[in-house]
C-alpha atoms as a PDB file:
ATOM      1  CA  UNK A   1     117.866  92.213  80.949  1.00  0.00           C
ATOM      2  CA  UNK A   2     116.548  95.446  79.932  1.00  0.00           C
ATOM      3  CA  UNK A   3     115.752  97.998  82.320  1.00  0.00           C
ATOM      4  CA  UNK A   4     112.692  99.250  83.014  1.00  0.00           C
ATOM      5  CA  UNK A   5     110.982 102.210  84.496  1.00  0.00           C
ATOM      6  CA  UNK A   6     107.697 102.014  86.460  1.00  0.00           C
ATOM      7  CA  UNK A   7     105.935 105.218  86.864  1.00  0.00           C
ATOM      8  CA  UNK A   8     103.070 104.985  89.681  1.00  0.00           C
ATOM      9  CA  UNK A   9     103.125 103.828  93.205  1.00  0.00           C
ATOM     10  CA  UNK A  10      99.476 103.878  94.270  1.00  0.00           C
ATOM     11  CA  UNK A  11      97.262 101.684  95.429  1.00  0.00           C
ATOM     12  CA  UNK A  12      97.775  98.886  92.473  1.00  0.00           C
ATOM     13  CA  UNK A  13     100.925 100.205  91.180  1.00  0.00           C
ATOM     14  CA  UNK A  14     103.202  99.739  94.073  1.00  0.00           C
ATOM     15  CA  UNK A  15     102.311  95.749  94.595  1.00  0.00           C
ATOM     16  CA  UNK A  16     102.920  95.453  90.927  1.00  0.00           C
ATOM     17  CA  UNK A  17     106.673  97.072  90.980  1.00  0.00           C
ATOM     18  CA  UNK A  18     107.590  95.248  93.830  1.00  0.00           C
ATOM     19  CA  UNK A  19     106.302  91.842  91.765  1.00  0.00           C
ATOM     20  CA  UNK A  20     108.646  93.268  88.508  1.00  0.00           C
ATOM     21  CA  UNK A  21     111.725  93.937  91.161  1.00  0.00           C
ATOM     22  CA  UNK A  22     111.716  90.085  92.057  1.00  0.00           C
ATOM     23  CA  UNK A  23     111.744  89.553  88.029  1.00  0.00           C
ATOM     24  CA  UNK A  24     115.629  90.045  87.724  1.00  0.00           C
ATOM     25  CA  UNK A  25     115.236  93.673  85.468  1.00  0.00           C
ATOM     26  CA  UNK A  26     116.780  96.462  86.609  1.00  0.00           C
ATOM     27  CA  UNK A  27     114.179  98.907  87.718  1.00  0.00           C
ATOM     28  CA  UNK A  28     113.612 102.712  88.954  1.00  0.00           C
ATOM     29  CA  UNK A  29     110.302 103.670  89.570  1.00  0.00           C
ATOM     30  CA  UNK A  30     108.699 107.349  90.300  1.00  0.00           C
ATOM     31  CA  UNK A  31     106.120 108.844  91.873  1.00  0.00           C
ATOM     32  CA  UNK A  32     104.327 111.815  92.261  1.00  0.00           C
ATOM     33  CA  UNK A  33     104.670 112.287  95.780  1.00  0.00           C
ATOM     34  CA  UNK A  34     107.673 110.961  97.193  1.00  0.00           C
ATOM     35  CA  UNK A  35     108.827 108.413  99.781  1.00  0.00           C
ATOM     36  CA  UNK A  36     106.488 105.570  98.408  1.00  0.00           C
ATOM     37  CA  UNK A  37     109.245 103.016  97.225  1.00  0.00           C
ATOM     38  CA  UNK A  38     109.861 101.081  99.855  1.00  0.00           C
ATOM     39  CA  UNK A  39     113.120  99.809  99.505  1.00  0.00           C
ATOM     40  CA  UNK A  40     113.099 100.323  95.521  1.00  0.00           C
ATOM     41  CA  UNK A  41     115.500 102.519  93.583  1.00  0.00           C
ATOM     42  CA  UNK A  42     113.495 105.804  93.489  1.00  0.00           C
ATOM     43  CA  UNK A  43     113.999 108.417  90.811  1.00  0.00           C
ATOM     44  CA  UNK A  44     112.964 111.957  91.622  1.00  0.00           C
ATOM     45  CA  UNK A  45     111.430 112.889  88.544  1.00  0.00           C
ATOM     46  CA  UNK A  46     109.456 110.344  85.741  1.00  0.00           C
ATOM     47  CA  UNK A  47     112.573 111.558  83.398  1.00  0.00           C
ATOM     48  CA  UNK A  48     115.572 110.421  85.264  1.00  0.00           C
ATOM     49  CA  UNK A  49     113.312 107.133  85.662  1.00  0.00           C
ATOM     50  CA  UNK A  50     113.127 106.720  82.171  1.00  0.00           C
ATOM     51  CA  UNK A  51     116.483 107.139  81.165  1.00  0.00           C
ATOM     52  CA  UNK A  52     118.539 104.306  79.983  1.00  0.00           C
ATOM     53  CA  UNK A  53     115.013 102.378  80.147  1.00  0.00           C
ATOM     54  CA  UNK A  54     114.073  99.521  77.413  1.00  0.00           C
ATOM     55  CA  UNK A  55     110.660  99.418  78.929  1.00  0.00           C
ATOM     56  CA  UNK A  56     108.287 102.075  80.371  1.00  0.00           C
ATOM     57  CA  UNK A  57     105.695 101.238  82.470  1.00  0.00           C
ATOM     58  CA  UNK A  58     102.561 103.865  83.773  1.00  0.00           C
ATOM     59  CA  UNK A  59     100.491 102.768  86.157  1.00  0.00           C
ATOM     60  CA  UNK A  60      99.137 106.281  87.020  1.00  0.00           C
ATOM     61  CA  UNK A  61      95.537 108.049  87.797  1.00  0.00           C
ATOM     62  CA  UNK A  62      94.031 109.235  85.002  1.00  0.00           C
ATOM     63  CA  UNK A  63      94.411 110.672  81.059  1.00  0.00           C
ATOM     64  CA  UNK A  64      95.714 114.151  82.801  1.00  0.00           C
ATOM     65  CA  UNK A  65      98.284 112.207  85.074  1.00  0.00           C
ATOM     66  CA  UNK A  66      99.351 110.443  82.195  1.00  0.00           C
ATOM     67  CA  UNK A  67      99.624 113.090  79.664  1.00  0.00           C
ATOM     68  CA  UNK A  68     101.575 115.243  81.975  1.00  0.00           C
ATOM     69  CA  UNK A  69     104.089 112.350  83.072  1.00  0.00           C
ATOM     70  CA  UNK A  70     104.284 111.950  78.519  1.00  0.00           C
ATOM     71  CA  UNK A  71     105.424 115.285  78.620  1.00  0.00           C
ATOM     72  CA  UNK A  72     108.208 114.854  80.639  1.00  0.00           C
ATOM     73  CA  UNK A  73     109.143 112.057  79.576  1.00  0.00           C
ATOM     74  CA  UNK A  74     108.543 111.309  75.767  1.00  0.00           C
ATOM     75  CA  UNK A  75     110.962 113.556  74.155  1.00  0.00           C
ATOM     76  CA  UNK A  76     113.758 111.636  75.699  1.00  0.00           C
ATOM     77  CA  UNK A  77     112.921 108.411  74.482  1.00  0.00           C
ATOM     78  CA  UNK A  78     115.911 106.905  72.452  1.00  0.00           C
ATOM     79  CA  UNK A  79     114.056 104.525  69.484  1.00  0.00           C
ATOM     80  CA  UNK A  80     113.348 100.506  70.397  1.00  0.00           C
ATOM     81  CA  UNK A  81     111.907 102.168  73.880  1.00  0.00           C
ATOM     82  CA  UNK A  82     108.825 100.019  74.780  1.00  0.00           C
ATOM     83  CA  UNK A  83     106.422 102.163  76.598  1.00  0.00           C
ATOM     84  CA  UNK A  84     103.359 100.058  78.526  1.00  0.00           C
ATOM     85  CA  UNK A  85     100.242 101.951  79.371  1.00  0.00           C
ATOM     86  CA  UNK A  86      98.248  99.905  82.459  1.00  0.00           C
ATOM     87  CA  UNK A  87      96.307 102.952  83.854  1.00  0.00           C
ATOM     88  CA  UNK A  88      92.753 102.961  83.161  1.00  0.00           C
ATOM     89  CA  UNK A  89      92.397 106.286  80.899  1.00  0.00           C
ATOM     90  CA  UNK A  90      89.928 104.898  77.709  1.00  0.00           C
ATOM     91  CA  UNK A  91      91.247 104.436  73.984  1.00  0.00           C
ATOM     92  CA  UNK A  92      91.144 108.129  72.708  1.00  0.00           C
ATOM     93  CA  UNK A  93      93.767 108.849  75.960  1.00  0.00           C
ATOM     94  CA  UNK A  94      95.752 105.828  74.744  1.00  0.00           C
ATOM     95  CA  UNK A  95      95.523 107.143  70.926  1.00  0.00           C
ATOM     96  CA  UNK A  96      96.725 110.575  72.186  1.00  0.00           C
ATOM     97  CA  UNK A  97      99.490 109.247  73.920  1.00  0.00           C
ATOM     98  CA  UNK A  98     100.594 106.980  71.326  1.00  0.00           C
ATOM     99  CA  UNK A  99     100.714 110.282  68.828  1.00  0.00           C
ATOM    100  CA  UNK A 100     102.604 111.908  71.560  1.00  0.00           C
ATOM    101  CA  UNK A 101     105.816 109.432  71.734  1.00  0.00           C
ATOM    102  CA  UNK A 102     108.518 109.821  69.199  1.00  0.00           C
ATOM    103  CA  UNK A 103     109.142 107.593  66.060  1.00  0.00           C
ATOM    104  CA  UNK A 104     110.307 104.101  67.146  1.00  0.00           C
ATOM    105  CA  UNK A 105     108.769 104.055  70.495  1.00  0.00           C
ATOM    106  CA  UNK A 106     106.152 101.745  70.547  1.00  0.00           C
ATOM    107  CA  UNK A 107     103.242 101.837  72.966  1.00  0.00           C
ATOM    108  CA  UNK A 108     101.108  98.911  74.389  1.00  0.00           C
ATOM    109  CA  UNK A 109      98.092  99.815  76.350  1.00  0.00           C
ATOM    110  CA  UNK A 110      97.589  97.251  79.209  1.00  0.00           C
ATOM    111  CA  UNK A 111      94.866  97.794  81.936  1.00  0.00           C
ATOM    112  CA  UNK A 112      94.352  95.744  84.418  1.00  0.00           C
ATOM    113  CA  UNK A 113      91.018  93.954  86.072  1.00  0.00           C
ATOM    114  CA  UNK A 114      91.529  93.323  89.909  1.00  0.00           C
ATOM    115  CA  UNK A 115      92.363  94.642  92.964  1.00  0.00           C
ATOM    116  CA  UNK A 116      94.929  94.948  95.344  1.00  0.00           C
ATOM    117  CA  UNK A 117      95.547  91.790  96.514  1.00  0.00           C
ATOM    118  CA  UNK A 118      95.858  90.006  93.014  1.00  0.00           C
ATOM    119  CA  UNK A 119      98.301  92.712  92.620  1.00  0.00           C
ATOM    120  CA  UNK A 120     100.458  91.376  95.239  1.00  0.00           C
ATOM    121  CA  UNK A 121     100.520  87.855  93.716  1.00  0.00           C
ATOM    122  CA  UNK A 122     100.091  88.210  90.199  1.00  0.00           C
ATOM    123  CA  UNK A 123      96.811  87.425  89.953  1.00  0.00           C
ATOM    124  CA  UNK A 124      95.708  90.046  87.711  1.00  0.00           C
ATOM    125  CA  UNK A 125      94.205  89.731  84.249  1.00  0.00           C
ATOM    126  CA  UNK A 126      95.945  92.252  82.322  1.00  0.00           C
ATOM    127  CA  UNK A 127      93.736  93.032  79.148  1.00  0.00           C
ATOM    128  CA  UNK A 128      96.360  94.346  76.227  1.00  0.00           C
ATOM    129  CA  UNK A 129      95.873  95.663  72.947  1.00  0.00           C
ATOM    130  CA  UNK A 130      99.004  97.014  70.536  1.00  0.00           C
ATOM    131  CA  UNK A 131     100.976  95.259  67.381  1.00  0.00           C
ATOM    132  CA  UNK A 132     101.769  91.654  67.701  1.00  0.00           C
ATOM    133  CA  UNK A 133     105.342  92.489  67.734  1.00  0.00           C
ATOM    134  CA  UNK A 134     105.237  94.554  70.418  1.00  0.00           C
ATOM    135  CA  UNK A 135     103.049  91.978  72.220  1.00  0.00           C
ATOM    136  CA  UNK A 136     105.022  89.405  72.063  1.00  0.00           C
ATOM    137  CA  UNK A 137     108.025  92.126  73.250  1.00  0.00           C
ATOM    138  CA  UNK A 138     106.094  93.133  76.473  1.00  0.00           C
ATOM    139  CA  UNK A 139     103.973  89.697  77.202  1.00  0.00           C
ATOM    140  CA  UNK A 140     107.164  88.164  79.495  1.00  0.00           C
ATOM    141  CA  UNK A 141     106.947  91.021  81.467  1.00  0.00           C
ATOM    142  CA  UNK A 142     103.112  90.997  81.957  1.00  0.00           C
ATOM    143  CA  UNK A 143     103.184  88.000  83.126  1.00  0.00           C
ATOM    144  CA  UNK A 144     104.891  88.437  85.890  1.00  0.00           C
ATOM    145  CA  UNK A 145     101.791  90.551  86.885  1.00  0.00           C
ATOM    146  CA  UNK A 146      98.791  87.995  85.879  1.00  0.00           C
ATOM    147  CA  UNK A 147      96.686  86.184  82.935  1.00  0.00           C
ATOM    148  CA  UNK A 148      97.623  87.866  79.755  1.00  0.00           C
ATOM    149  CA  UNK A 149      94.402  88.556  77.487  1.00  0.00           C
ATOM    150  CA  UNK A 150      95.201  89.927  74.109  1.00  0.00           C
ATOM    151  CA  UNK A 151      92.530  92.154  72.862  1.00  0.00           C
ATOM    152  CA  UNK A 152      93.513  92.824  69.315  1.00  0.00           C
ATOM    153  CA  UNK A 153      95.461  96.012  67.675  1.00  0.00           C
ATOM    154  CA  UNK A 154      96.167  99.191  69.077  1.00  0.00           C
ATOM    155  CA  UNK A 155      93.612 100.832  71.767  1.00  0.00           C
ATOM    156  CA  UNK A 156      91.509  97.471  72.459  1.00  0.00           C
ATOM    157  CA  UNK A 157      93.216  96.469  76.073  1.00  0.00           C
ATOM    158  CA  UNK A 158      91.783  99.853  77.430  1.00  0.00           C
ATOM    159  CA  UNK A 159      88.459  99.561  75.167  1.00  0.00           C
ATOM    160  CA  UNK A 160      87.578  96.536  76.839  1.00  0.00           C
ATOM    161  CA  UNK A 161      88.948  97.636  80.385  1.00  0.00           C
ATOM    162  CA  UNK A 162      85.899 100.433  79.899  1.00  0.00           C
ATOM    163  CA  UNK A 163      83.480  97.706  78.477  1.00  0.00           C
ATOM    164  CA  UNK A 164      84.143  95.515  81.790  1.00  0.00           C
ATOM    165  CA  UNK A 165      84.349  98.005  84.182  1.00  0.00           C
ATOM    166  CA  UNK A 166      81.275  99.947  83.480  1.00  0.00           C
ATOM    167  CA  UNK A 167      79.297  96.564  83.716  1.00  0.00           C
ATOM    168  CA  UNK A 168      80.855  95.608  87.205  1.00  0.00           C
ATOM    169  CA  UNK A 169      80.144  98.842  88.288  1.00  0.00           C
ATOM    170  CA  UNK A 170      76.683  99.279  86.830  1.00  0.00           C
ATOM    171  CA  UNK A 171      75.834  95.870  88.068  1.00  0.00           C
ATOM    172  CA  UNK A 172      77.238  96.586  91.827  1.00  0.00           C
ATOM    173  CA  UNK A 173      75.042 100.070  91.985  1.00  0.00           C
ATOM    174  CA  UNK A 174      71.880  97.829  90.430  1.00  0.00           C
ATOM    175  CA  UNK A 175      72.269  95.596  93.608  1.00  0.00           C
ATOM    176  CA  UNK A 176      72.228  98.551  96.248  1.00  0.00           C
ATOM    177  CA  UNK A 177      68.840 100.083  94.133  1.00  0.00           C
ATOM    178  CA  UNK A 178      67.519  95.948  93.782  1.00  0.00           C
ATOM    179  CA  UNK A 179      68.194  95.961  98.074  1.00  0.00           C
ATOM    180  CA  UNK A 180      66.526  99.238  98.152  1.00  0.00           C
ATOM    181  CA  UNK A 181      63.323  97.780  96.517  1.00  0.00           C
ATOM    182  CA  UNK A 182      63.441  94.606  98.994  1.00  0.00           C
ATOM    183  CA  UNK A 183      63.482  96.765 101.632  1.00  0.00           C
ATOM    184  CA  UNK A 184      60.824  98.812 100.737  1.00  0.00           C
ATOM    185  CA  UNK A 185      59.116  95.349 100.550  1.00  0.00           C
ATOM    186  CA  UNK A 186      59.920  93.821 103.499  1.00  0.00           C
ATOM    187  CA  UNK A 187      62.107  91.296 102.285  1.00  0.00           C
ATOM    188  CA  UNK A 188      65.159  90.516 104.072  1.00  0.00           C
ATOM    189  CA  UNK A 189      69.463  91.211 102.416  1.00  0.00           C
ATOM    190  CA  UNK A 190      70.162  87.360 102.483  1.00  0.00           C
ATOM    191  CA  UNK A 191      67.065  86.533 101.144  1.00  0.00           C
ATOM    192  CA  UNK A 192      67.529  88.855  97.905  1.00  0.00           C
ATOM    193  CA  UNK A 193      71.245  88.605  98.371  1.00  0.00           C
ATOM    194  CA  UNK A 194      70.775  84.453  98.345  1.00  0.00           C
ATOM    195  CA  UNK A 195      68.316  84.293  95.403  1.00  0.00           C
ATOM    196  CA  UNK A 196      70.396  87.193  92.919  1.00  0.00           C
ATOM    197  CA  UNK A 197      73.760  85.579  93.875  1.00  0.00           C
ATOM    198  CA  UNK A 198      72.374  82.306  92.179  1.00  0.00           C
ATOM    199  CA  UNK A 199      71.309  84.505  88.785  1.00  0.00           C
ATOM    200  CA  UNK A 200      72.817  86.679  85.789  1.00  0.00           C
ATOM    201  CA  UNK A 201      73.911  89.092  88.956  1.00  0.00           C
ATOM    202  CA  UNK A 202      75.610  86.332  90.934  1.00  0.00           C
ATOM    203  CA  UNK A 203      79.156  88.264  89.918  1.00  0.00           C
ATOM    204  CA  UNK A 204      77.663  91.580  90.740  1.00  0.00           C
ATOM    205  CA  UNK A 205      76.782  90.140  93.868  1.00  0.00           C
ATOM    206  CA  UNK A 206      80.059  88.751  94.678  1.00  0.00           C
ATOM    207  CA  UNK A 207      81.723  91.956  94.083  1.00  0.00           C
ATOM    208  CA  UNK A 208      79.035  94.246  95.874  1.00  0.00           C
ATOM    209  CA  UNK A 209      79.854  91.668  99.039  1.00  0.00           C
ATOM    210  CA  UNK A 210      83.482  92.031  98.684  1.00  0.00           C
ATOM    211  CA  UNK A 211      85.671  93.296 101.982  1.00  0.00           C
ATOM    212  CA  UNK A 212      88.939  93.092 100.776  1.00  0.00           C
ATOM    213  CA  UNK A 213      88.642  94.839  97.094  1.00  0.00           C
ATOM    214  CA  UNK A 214      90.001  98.639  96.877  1.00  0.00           C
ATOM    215  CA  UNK A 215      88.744 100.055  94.516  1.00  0.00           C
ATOM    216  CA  UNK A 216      87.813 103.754  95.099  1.00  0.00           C
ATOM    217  CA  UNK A 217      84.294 105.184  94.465  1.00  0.00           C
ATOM    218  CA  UNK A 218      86.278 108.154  92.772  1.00  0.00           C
ATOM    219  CA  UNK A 219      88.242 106.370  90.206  1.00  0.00           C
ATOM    220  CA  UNK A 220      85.158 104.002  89.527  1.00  0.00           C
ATOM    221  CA  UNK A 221      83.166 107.189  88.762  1.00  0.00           C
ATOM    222  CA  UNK A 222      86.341 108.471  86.680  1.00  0.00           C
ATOM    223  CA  UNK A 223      86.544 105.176  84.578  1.00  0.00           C
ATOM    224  CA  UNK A 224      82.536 104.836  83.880  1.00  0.00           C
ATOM    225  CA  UNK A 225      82.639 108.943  82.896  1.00  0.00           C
ATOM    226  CA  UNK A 226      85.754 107.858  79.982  1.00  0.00           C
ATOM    227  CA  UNK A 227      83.036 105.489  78.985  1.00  0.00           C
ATOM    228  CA  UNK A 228      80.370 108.356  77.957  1.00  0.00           C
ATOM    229  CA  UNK A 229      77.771 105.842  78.169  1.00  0.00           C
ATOM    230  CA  UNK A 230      74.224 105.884  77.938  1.00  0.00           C
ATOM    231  CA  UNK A 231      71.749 107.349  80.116  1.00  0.00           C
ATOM    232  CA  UNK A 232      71.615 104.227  82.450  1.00  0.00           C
ATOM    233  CA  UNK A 233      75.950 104.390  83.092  1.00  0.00           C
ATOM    234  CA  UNK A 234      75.398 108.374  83.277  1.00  0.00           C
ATOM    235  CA  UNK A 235      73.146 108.187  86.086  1.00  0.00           C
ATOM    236  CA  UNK A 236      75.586 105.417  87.896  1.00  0.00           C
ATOM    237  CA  UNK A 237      78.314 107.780  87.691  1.00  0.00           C
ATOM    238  CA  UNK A 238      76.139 110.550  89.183  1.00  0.00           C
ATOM    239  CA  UNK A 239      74.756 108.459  91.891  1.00  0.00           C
ATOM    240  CA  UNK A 240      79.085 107.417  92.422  1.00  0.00           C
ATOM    241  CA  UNK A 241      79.250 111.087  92.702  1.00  0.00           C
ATOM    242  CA  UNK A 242      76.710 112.343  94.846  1.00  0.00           C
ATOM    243  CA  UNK A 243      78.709 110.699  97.800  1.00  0.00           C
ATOM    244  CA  UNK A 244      81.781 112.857  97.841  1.00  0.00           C
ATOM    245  CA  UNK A 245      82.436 111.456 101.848  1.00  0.00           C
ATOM    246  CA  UNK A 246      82.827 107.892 100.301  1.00  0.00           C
ATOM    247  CA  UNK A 247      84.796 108.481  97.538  1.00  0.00           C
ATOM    248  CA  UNK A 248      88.147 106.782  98.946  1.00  0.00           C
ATOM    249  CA  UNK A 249      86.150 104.255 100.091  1.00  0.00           C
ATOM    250  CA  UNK A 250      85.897 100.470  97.871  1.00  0.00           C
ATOM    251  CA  UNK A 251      83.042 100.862  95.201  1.00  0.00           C
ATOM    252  CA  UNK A 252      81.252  98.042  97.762  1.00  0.00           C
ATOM    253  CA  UNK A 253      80.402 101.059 100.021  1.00  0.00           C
ATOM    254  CA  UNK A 254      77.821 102.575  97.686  1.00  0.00           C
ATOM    255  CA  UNK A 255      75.484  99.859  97.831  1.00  0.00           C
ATOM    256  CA  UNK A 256      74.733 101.159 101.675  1.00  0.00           C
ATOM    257  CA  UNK A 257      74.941 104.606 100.231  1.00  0.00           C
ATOM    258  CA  UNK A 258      72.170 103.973  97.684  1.00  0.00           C
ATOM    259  CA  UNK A 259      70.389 101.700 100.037  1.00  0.00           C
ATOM    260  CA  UNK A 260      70.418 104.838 102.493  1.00  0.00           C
END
């Protein structure tokens, strides 16, 4: 089975290389700081990860964290390399990446929608875009982390990652403003909460009630910003950002934030 490289041990992407370890492929993974593997074969740079490797997965930050782990690694790349994008980092990161790698490396990019605990038990739905050849190459191996969705060509699994993450996260900071309002009103939380959760917002309302989701205010505020939305997503992600104390915190938190 071909070996494959997983760079990225945060939050998400640790779960999901343990899940690919029980798969049978050999794998290394990397990270940027150290000491993270827990019991898996650790490389100490994103280069000696990727060598030998048939597949390359990143499951890293942002389009900076990514381009800098490219240029260490990309060069290397021997032709028939598969490289797998599932960091969130918008389709003009993926484009730039994909001019970055070498002839005969192909790229699929391959976000995912979920948290950590779908992580754990492949319960992800991982949203990928790319050629149908190189689909079909990486699809075994994506399912071993969830529900495979494919999006179309090139760049559409992290154009629709943006899509559906600026409407959960526009629709989670609407519900903290629409408790604000029944406050100010003297209507009670499960009263609102009750009557929205039966609506068009019954999702948003699920996901602003969420306790076990961890999703950080920071990265939500990164991934609506890749978006360069209108002026309603522009003034979520300054309301995500005016609350620099929460932003390790889930994206849940900010509906008390904007409640105040």
């Amino acid at each position: 089975m071909e070996k494959i490289a997983f760079l990225g041990l945060g939050r998400m992407g640790l779960p999901m290389a343990r899940r690919l370890a029980g798969t049978g492929h050999p794998l290394t993974v990397w990270n940027r700081t150290p000491g993270r593997a827990e019991g898996l074969t650790e490389a100490a740079s994103p280069a000696e990860a990727a060598q030998g490797a048939g597949i390359v997965i990143t499951m890293l930050a942002d389009p900076a964290a990514v381009e800098a782990v490219a240029g260490q690694v990309a060069d290397g790349l021997a032709p028939g390399t598969l490289w797998i994008d599932m960091s969130s980092i918008g389709p003009d990161a993926t484009a730039a990446l994909r001019d970055r790698l070498p002839d005969g490396v192909a790229l699929v990019d391959a976000p995912v929608l979920g948290s950590v605990g779908p992580a754990a038990t492949g319960g992800l739905t991982v949203v990928a875009g790319g050629r149908t050849e190189d689909l079909d190459r990486a699809q075994p191996v994506l399912e071993t982390l969830g529900t495979v969705l494919r999006c179309g060509g090139p760049g559409s699994g992290a154009a629709l990652k943006l899509v559906v993450i600026s409407a959960m996260v526009g629709g989670v900071a609407l519900i903290g403003e629409t408790l604000a309002l029944a406050d100010s009103l003297g209507l009670s939380e499960e009263l609102a909460l009750g009557v929205l959760a039966n609506g068009p917002l019954g999702g948003a309302v699920a996901r602003a009630r969420s306790r076990d989701s961890d999703f950080p205010i920071r990265l939500a505020a990164k991934d609506v910003g890749l978006g360069a939305g209108g002026p309603v997503l522009t003034a979520v992600r300054d309301q995500l950002l005016a609350h620099p104390d929460l932003a390790e915190q889930d994206l849940s938190r900010i509906v008390d934030a904007i409640r105040g």
